[in-house]
N, C-alpha and C. Protein backbone atom coordinates (compact mmCIF):
# COMPACT_ATOMS: atom_id res chain seq x y z
N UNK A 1 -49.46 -31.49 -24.78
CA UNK A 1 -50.22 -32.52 -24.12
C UNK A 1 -49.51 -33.85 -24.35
N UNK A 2 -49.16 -34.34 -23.41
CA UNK A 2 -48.57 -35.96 -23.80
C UNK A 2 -49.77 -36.78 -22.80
N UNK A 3 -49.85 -37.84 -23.74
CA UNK A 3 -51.12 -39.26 -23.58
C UNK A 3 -50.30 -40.12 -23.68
N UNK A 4 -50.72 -41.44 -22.75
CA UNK A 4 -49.97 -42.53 -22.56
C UNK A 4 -50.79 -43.78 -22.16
N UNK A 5 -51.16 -44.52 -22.71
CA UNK A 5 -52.50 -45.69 -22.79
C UNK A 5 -52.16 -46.98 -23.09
N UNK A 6 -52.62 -47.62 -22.08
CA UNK A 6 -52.73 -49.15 -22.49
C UNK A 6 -53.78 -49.60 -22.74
N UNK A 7 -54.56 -49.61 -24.17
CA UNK A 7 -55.73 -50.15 -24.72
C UNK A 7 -56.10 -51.70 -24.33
N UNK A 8 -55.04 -52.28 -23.77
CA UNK A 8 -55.54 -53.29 -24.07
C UNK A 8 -55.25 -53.99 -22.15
N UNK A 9 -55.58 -54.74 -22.17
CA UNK A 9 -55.77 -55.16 -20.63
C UNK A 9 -54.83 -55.71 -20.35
N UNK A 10 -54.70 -55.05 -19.13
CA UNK A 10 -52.95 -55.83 -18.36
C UNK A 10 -53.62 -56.83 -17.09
N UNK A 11 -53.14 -57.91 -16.59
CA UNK A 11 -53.73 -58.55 -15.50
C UNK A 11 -52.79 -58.33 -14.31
N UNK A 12 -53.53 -58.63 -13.25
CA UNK A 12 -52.72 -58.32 -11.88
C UNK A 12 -53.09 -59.69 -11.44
N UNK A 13 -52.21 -60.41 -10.60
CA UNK A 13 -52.90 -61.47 -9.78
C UNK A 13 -52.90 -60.85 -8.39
N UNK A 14 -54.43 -61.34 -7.75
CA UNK A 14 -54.46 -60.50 -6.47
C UNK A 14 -55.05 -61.67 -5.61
N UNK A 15 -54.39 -62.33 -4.86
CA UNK A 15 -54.62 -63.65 -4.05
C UNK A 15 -54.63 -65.08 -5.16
N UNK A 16 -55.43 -65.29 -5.49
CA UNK A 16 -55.81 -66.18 -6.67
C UNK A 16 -56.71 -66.07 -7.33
N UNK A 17 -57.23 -64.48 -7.70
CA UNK A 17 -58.18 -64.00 -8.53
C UNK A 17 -56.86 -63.50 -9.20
N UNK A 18 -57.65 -63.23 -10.57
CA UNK A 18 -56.91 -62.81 -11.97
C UNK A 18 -57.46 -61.49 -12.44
N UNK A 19 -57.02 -60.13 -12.06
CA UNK A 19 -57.94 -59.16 -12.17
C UNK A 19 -57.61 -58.46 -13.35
N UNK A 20 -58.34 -58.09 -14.48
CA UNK A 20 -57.86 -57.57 -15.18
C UNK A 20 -57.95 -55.11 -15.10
N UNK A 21 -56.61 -55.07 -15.49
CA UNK A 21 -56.40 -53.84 -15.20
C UNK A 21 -56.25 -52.61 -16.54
N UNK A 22 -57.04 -51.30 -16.67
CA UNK A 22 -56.25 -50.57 -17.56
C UNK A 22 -55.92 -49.15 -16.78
N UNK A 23 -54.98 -48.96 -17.98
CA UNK A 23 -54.81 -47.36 -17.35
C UNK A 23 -54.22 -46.67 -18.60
N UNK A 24 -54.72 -45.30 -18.22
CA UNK A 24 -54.40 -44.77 -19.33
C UNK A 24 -53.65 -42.75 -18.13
N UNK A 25 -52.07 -42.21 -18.93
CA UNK A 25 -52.30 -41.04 -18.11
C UNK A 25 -51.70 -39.72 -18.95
N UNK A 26 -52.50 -38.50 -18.96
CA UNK A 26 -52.67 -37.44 -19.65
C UNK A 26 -51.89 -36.17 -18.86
N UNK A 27 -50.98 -35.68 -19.42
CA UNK A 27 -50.52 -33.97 -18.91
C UNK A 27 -50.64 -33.16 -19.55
N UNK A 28 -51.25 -32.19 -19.38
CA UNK A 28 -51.16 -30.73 -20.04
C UNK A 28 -51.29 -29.70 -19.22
N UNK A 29 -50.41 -28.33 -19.44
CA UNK A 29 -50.71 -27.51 -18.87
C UNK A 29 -51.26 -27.19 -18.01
N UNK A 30 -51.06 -26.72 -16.86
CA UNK A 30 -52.07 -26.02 -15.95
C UNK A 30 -52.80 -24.51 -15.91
N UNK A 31 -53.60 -24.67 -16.56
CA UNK A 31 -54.54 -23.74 -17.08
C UNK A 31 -56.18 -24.33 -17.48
N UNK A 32 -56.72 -22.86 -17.68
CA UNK A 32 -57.96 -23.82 -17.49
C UNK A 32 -58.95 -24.32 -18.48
N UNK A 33 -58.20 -24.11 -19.41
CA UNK A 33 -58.82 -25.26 -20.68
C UNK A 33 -58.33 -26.60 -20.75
N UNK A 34 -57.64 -27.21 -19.57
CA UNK A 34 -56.92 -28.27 -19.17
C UNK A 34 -57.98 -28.77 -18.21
N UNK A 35 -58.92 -28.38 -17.81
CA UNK A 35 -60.20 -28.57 -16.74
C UNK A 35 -61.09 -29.37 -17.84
N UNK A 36 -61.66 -28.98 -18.86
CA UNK A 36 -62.80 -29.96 -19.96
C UNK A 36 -62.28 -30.67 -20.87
N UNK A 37 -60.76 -30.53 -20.67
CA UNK A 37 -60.01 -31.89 -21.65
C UNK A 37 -59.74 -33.00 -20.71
N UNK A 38 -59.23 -32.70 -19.69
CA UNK A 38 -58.97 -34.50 -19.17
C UNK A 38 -60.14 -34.78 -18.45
N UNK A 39 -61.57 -33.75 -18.30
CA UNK A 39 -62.59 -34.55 -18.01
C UNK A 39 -63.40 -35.07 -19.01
N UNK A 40 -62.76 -34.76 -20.47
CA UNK A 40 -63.22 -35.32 -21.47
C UNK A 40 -61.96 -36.57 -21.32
N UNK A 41 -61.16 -36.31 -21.19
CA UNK A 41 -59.87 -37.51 -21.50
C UNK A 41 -60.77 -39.07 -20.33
N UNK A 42 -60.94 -38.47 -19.21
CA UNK A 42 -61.29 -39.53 -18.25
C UNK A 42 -62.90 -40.21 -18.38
N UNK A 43 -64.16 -39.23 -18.95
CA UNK A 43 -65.07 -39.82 -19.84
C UNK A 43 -64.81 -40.93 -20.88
N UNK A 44 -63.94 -40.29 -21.94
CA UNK A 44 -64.00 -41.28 -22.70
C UNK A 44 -62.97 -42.33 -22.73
N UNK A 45 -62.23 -42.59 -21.95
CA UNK A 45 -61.21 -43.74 -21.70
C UNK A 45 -61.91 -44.56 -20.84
N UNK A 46 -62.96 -44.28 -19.54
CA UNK A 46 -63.57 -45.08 -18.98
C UNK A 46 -64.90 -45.82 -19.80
N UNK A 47 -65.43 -44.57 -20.58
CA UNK A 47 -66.27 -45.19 -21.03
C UNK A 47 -65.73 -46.47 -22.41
N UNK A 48 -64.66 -46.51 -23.34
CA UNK A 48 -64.34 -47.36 -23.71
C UNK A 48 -64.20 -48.51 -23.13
N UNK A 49 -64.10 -48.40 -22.34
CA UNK A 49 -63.37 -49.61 -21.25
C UNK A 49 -64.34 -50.13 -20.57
N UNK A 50 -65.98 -49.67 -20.70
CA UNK A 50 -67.03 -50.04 -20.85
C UNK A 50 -67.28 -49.43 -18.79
N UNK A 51 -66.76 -49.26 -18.51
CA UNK A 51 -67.53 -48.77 -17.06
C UNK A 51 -68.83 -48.20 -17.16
N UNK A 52 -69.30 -48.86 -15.80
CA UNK A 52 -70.97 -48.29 -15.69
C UNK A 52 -70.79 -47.25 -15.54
N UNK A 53 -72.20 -46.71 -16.65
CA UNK A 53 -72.55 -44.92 -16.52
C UNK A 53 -72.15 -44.45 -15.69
N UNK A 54 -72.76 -44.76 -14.36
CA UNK A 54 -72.83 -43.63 -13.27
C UNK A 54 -71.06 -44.07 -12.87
N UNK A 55 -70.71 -44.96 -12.97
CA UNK A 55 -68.76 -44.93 -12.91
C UNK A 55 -68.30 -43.51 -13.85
N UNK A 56 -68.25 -43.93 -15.00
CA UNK A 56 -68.52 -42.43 -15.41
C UNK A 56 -68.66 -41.15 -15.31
N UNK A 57 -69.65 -41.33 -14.68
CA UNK A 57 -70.58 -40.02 -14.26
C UNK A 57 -69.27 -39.19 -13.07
N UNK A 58 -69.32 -40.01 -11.99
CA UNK A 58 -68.57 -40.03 -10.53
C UNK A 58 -67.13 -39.39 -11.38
N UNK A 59 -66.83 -40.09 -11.70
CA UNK A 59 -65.16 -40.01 -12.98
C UNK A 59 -64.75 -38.49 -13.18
N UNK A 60 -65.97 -37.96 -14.04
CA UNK A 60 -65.87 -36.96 -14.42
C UNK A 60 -66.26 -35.19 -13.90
N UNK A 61 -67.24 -36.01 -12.91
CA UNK A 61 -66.63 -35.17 -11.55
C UNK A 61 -65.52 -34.41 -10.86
N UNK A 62 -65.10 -35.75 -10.37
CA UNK A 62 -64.27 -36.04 -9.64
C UNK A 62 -62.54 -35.61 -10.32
N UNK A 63 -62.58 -35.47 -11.60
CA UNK A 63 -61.45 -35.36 -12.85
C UNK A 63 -62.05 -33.47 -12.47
N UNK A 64 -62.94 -33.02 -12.93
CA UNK A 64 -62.89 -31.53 -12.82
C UNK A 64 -62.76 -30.96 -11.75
N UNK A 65 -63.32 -31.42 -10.58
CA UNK A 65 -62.75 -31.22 -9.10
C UNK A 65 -61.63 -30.73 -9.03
N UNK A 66 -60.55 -32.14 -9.18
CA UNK A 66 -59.42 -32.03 -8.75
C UNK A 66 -58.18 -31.27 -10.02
N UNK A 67 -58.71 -31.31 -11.17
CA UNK A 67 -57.74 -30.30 -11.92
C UNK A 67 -58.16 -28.82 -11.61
N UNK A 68 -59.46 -28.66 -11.32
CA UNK A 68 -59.56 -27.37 -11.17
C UNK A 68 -58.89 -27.29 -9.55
N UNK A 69 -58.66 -27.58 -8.71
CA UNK A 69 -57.66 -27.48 -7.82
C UNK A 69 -56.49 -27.52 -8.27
N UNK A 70 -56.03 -27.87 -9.07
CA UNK A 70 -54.50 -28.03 -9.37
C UNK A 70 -54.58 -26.76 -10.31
N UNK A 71 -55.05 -26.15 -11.30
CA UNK A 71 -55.06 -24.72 -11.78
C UNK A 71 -55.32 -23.57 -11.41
N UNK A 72 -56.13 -23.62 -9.90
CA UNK A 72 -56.32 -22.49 -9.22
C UNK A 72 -55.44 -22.65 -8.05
N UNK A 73 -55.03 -23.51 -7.34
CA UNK A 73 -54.74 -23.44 -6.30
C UNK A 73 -52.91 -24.21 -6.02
N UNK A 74 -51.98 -24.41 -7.08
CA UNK A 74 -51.14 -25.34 -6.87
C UNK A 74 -49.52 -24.21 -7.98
N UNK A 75 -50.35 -23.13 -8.42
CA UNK A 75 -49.40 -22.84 -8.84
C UNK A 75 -48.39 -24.03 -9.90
N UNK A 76 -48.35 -25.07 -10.25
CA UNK A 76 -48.12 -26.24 -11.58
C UNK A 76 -48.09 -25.50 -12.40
N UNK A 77 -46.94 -25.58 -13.41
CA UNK A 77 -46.78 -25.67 -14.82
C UNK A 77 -47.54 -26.78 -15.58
N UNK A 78 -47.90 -27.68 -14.55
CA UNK A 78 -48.98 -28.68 -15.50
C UNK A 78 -49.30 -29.63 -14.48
N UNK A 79 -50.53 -30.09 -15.24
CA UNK A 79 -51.53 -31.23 -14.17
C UNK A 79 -51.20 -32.10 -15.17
N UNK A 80 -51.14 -33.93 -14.11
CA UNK A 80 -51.67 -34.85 -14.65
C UNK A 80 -52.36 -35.52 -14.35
N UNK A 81 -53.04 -36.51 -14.80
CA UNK A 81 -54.55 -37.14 -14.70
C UNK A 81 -54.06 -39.05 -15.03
N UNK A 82 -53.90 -39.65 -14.41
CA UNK A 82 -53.91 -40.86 -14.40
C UNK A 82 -55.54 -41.60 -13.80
N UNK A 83 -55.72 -42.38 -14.54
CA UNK A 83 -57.14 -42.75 -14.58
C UNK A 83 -56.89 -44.36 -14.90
N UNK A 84 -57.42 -45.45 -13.40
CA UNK A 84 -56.98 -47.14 -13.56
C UNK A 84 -58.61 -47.20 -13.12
N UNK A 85 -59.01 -48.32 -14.11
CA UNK A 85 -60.28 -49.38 -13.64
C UNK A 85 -59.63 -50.88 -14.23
N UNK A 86 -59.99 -51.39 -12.56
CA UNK A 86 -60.23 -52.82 -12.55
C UNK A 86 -61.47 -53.43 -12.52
N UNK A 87 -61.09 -54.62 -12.35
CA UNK A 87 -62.32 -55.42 -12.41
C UNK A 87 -63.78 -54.67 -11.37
N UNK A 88 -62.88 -54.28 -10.43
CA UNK A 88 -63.86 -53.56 -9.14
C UNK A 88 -64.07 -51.99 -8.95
N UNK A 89 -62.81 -51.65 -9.64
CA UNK A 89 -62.36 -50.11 -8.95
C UNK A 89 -61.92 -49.23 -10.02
N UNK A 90 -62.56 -48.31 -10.12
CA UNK A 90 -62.00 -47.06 -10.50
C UNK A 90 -61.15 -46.08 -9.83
N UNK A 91 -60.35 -45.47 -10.37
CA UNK A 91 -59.19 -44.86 -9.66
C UNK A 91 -58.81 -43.38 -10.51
N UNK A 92 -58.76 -42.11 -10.19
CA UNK A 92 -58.60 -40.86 -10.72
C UNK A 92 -57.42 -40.40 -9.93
N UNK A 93 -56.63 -40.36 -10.33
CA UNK A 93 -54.96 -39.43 -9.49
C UNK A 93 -54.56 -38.15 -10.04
N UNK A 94 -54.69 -37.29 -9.57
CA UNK A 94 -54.29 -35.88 -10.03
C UNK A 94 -52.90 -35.61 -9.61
N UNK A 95 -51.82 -34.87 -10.15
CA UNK A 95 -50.72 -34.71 -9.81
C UNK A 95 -49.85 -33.43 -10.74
N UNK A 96 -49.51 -32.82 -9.57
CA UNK A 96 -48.81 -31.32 -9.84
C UNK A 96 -47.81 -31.10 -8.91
N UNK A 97 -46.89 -30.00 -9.53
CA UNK A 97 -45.86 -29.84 -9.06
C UNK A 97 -45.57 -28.68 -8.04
N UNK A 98 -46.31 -27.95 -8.07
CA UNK A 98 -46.85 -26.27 -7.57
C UNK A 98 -46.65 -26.70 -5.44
N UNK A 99 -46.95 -25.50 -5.45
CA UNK A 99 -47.43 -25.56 -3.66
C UNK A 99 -48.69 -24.66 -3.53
N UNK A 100 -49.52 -25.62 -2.66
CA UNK A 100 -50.78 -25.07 -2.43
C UNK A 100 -50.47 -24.03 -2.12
N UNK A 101 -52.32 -22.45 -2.61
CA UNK A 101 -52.09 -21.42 -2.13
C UNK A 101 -53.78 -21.43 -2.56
N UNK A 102 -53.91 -20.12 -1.43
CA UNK A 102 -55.64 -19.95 -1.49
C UNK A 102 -55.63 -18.31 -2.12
N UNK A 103 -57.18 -18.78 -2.94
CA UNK A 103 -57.45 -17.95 -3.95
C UNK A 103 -58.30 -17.27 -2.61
N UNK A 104 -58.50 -16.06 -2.85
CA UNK A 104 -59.54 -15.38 -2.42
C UNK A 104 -60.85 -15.47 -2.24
N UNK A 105 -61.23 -16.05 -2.83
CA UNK A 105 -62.53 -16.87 -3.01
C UNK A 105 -63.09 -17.35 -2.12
N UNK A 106 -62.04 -18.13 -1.24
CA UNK A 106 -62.05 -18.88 -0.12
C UNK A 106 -62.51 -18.36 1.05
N UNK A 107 -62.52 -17.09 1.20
CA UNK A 107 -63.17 -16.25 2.52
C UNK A 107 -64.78 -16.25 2.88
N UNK A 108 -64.95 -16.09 3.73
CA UNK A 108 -66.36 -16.10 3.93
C UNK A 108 -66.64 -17.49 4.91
N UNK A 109 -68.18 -16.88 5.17
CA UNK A 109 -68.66 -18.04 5.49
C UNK A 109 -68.63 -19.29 4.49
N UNK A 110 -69.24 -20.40 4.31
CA UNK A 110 -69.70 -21.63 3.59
C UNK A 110 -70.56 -21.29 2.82
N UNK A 111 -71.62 -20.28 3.16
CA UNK A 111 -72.78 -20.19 1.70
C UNK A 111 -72.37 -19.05 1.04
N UNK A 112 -71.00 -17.87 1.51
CA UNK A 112 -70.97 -17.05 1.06
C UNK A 112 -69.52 -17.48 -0.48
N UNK A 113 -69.02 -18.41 0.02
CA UNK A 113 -67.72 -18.92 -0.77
C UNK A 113 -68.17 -19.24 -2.32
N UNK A 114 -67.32 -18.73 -3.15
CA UNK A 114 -67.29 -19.31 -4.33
C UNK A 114 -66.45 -20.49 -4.64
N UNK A 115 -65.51 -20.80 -3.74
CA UNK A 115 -64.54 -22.32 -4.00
C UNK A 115 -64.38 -22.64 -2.44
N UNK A 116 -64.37 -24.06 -2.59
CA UNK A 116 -63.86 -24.28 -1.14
C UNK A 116 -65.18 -25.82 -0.98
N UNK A 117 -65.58 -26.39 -2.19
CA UNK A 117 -66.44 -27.54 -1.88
C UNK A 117 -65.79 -28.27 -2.78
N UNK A 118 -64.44 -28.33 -3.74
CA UNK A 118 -64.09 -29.31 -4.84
C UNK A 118 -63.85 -30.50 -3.66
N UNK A 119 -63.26 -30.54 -2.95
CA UNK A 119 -62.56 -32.00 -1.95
C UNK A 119 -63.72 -32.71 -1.54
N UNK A 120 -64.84 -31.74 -0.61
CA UNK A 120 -65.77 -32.57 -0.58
C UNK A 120 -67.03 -33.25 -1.43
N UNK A 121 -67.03 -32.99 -2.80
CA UNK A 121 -67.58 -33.07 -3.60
C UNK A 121 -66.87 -34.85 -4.06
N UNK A 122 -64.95 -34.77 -4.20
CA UNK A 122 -64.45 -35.65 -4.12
C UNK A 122 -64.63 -37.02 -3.32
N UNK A 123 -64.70 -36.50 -2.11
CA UNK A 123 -65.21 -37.34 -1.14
C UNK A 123 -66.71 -37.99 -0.86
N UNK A 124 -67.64 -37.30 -1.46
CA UNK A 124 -69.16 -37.77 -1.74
C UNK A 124 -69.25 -38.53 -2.84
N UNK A 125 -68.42 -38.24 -3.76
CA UNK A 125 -68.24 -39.87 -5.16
C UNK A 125 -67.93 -40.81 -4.69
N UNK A 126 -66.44 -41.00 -3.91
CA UNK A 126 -65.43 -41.25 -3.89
C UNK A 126 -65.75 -42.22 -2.67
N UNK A 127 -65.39 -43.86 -2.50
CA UNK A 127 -64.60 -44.62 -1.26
C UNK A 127 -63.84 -44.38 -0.54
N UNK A 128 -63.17 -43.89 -1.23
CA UNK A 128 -61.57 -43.76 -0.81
C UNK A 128 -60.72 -42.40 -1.39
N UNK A 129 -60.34 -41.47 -0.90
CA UNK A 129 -59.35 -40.30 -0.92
C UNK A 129 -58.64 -39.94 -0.53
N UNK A 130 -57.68 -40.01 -0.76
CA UNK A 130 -56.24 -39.45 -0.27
C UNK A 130 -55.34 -38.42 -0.70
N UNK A 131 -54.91 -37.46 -0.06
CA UNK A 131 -54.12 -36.31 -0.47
C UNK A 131 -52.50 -36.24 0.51
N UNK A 132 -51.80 -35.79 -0.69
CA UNK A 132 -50.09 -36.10 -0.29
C UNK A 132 -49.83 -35.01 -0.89
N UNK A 133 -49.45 -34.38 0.29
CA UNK A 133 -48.41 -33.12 -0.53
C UNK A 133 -47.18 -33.33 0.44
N UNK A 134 -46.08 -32.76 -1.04
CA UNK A 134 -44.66 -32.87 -0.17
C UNK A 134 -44.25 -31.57 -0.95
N UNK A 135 -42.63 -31.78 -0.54
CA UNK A 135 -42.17 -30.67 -1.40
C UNK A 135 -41.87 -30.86 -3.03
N UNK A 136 -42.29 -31.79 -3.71
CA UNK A 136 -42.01 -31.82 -5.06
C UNK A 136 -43.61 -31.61 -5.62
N UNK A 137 -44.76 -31.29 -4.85
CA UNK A 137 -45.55 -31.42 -5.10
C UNK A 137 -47.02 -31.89 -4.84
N UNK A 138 -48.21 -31.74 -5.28
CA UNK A 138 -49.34 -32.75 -4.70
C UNK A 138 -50.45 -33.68 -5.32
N UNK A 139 -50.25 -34.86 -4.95
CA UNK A 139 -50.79 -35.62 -5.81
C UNK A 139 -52.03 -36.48 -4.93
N UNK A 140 -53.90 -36.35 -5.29
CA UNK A 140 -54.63 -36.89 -4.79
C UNK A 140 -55.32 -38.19 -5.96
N UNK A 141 -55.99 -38.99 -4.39
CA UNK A 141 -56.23 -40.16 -5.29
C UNK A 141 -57.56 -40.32 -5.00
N UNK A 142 -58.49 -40.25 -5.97
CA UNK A 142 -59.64 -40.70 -5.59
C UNK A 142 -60.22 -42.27 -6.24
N UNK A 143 -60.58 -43.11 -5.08
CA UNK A 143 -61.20 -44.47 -5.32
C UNK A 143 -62.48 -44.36 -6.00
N UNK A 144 -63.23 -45.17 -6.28
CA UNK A 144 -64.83 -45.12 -6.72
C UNK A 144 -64.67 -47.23 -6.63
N UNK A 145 -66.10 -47.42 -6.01
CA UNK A 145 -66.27 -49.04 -6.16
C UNK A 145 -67.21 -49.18 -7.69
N UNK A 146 -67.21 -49.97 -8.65
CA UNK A 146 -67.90 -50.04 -9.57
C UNK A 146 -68.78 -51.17 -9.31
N UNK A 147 -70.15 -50.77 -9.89
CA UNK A 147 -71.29 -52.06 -9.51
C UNK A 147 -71.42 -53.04 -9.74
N UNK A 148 -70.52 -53.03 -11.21
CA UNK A 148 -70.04 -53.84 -11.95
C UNK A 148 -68.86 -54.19 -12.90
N UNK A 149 -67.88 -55.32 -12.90
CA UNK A 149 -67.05 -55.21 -14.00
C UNK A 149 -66.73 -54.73 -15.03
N UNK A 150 -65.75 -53.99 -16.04
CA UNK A 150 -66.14 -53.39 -16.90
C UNK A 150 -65.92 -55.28 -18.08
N UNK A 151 -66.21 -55.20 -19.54
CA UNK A 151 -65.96 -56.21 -20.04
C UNK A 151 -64.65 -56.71 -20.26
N UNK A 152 -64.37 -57.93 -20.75
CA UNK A 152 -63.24 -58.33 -20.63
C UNK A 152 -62.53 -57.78 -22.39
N UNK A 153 -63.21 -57.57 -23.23
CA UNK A 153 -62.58 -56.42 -24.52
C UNK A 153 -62.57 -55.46 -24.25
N UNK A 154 -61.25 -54.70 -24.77
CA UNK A 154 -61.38 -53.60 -24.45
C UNK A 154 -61.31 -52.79 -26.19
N UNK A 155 -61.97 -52.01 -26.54
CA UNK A 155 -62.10 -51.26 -27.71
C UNK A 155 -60.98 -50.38 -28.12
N UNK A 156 -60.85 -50.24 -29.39
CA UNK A 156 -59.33 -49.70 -30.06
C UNK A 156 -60.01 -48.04 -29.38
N UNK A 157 -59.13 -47.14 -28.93
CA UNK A 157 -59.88 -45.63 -28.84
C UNK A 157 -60.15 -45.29 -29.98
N UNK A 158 -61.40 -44.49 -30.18
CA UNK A 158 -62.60 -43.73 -30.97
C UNK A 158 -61.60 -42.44 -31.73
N UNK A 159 -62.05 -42.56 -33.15
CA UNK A 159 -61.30 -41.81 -33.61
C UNK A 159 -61.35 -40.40 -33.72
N UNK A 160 -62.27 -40.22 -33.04
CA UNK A 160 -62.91 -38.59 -32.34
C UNK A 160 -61.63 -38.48 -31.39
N UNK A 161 -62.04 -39.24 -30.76
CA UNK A 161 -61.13 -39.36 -28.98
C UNK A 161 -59.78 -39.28 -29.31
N UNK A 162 -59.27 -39.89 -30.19
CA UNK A 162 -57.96 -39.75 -31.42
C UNK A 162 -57.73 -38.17 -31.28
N UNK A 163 -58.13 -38.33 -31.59
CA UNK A 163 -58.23 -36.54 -32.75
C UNK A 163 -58.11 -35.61 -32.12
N UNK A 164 -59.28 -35.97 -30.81
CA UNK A 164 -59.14 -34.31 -30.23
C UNK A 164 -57.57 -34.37 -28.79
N UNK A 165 -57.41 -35.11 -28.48
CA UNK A 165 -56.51 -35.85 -27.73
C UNK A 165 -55.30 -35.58 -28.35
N UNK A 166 -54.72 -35.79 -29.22
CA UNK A 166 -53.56 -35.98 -30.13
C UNK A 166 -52.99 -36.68 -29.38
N UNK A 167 -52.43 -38.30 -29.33
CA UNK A 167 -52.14 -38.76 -28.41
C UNK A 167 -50.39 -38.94 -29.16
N UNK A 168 -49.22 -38.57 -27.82
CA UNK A 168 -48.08 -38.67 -28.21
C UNK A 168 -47.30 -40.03 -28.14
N UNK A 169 -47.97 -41.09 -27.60
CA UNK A 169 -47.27 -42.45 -27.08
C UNK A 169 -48.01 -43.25 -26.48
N UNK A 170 -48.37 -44.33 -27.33
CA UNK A 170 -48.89 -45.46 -27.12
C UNK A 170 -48.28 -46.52 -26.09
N UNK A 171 -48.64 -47.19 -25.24
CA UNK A 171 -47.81 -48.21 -24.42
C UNK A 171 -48.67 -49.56 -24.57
């Protein structure tokens, strides 16, 4: 697993507002105990960073959605999870190296399917979504608007969050 975090707030100037930005981004394996770690990774990095609950909430969704697409369906040696909130916006990017392929699952009608609702599930959180696949790979982006700013401190990460994380590189 390699982790890569900026704890502390970077600013963007965006017209003549001063927005402040973090991001933090996680790879491991593509497999599927890689599905409740970076939706634990994207819980608790947003929630440090103080985003509203239901930002949160949407987050971690939206984080199991799309890795569990990238472990069932992308063929990847590994997913990554880049996760930015600004002053306004939350942002979840999934990215693998694989080429899409459909599981079986996928047949049927709509009420008969066992997979085949992660995207739109994405898209009912989500402002904004976008999906890019090329040949090195596919990488989606899901937006979220937040109701509110997160604060302008941002907290050292939790030494739980430490721990279970093992984080390889600080930025």
């Amino acid at each position: 697993m390699i982790i890569e975090q900026s704890p502390r707030s970077l600013f963007v100037r965006h017209g003549d507002a001063v927005l402040g930005k973090r991001s933090a981004v996680c790879s491991m394996v593509a497999e599927t105990r890689a599905v409740p770690a970076l939706r634990a990774f994207a819980r608790d990095m947003a929630t440090q960073w103080g985003a509203p609950e239901e930002t949160v909430d949407a987050l971690r969704v939206i984080a199991t959605e799309l890795v569990t697409n990238t472990v069932l369906h992308s063929g990847s040696p590994e997913v990554t999870l880049l996760l930015t909130v600004d002053d306004h916006t939350a942002t979840v990017e999934v990215k693998d190296t694989g080429r899409w392929r459909m599981e079986s699952g996928a047949a049927g009608t709509p009420e008969e399917r066992v997979c085949g609702r992660g995207l739109h599930m994405v898209h009912a959180y989500s402002t904004a979504c976008r999906v890019e696949r090329t040949a090195r790979g596919t990488a989606v982006r899901a937006e979220l608007r937040m109701s509110r700013p997160p604060p302008d401190s941002v907290p050292a990460p939790s030494p739980a969050a430490t721990a279970r994380l093992q984080p390889a590189m600080a930025v």
